[in-house]
Protein backbone atom coordinates (compact mmCIF):
# COMPACT_ATOMS: atom_id res chain seq x y z
CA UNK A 1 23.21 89.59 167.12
CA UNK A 2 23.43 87.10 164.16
CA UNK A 3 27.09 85.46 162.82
CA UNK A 4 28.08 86.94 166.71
CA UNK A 5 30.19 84.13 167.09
CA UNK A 6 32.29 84.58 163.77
CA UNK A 7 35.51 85.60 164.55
CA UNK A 8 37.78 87.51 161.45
CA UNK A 9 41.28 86.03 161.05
CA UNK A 10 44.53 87.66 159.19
CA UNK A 11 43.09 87.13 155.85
CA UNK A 12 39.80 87.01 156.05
CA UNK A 13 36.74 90.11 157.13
CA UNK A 14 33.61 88.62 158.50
CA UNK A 15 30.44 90.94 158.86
CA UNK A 16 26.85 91.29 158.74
CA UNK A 17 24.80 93.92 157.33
CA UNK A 18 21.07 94.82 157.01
CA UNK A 19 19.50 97.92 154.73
CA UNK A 20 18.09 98.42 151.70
CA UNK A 21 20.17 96.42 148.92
CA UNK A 22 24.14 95.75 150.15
CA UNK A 23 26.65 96.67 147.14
CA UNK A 24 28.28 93.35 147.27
CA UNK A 25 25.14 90.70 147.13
CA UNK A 26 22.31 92.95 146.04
CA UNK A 27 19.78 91.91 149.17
CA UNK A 28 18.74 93.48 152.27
CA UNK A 29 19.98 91.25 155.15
CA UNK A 30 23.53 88.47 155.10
CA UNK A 31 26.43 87.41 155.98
CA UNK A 32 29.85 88.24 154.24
CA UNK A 33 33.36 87.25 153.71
CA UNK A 34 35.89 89.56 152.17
CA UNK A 35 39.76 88.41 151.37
CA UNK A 36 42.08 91.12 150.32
CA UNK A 37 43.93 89.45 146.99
CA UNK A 38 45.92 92.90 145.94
CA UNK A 39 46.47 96.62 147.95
CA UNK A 40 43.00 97.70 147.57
CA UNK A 41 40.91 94.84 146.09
CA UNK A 42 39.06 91.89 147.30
CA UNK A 43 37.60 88.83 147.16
CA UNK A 44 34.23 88.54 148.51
CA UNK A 45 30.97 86.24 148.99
CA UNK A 46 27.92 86.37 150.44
CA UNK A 47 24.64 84.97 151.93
CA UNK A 48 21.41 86.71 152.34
CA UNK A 49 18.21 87.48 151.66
CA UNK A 50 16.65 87.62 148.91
CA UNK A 51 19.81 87.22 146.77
CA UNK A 52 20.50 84.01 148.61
CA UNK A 53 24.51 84.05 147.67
CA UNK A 54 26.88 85.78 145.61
CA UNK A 55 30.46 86.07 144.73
CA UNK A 56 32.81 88.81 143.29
CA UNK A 57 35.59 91.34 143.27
CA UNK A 58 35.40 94.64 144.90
CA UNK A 59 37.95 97.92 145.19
CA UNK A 60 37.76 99.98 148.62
CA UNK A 61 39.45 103.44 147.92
CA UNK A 62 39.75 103.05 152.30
CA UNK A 63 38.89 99.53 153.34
CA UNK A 64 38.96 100.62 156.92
CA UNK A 65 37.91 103.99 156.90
CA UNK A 66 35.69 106.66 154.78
CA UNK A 67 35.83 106.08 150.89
CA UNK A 68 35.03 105.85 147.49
CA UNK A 69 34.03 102.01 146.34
CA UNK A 70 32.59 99.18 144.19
CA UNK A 71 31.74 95.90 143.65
CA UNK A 72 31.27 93.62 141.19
CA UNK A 73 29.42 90.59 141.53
CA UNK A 74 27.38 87.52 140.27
CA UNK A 75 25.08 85.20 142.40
CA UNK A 76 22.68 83.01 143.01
CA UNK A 77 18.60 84.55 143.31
CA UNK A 78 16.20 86.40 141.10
CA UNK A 79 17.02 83.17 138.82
CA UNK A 80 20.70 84.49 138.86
CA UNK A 81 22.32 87.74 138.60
CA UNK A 82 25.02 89.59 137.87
CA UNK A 83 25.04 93.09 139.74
CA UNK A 84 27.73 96.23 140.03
CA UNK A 85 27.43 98.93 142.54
CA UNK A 86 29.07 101.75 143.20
CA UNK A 87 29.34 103.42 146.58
CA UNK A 88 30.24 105.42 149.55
CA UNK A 89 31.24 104.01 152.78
CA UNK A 90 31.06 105.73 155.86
CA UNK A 91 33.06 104.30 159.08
CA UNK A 92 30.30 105.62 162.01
CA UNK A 93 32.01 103.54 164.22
CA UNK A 94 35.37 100.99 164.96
CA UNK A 95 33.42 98.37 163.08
CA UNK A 96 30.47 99.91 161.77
CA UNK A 97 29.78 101.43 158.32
CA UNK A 98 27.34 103.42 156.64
CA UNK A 99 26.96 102.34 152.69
CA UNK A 100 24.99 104.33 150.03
CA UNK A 101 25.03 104.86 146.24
CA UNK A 102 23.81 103.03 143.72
CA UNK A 103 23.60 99.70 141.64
CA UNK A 104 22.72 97.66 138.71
CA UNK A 105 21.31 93.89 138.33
CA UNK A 106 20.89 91.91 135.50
CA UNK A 107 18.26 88.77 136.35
CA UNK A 108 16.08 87.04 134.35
CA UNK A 109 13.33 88.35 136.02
CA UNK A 110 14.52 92.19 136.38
CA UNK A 111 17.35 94.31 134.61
CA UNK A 112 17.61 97.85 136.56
CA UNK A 113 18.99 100.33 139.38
CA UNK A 114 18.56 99.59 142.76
CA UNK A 115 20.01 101.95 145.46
CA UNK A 116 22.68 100.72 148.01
CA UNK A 117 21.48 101.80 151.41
CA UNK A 118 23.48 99.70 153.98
CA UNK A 119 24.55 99.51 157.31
CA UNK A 120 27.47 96.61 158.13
CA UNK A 121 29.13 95.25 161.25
CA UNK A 122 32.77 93.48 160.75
CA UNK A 123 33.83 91.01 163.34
CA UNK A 124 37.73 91.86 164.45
């Protein structure tokens, strides 16, 4: 598995995730980081592909568990972006979750919906 030997501290949520556009980066295959800053918000970035990186701010109604969410976020590919999601996620297993709604980018080269179809892995 890729990032397999990231470990996730106290303050910090490593994962990987693969599907058709992730809420928090806008591309189909990466690498993230999320900090918790406040109760149910948090700091994230992210590599991947296409989107290549991105940084932003999302709210988990259930961080760890079935919820309501979104994400708000501005990055590096498509010439730049900005992009906002919002989303389900689904916990299908300890560290496995199931995310799917929808988003928006705003790139130079496209302005439009994209839907969030994602599966992630988190490192504990």
């Amino acid at each position: 598995m890729p990032f397999a030997c990231a470990n996730a501290d106290e303050l910090n949520m490593r994962s990987y995730h693969l599907g058709l556009m992730y809420p928090n980066g806008a591309d189909i295959a990466g690498y993230t980081v999320e900090s918790n800053i406040l109760g149910n918000i948090y700091y994230f970035y992210t590599f991947g592909f296409p989107a290549v990186a991105s940084a932003g701010i999302s709210y988990y109604a259930n961080h760890e568990g079935n919820g309501l969410a979104a994400s708000f976020g501005v990055g590096l590919g498509y010439l730049s972006m900005t992009h906002l999601s919002i989303f389900y996620q689904w916990q299908i297993r300890e560290t496995d979750y199931l995310k799917l709604g929808a988003g928006f980018s705003s790139t130079l080269v496209y302005n439009g919906a994209f839907p969030v179809m994602s599966y992630e892995h988190r490192f504990h």
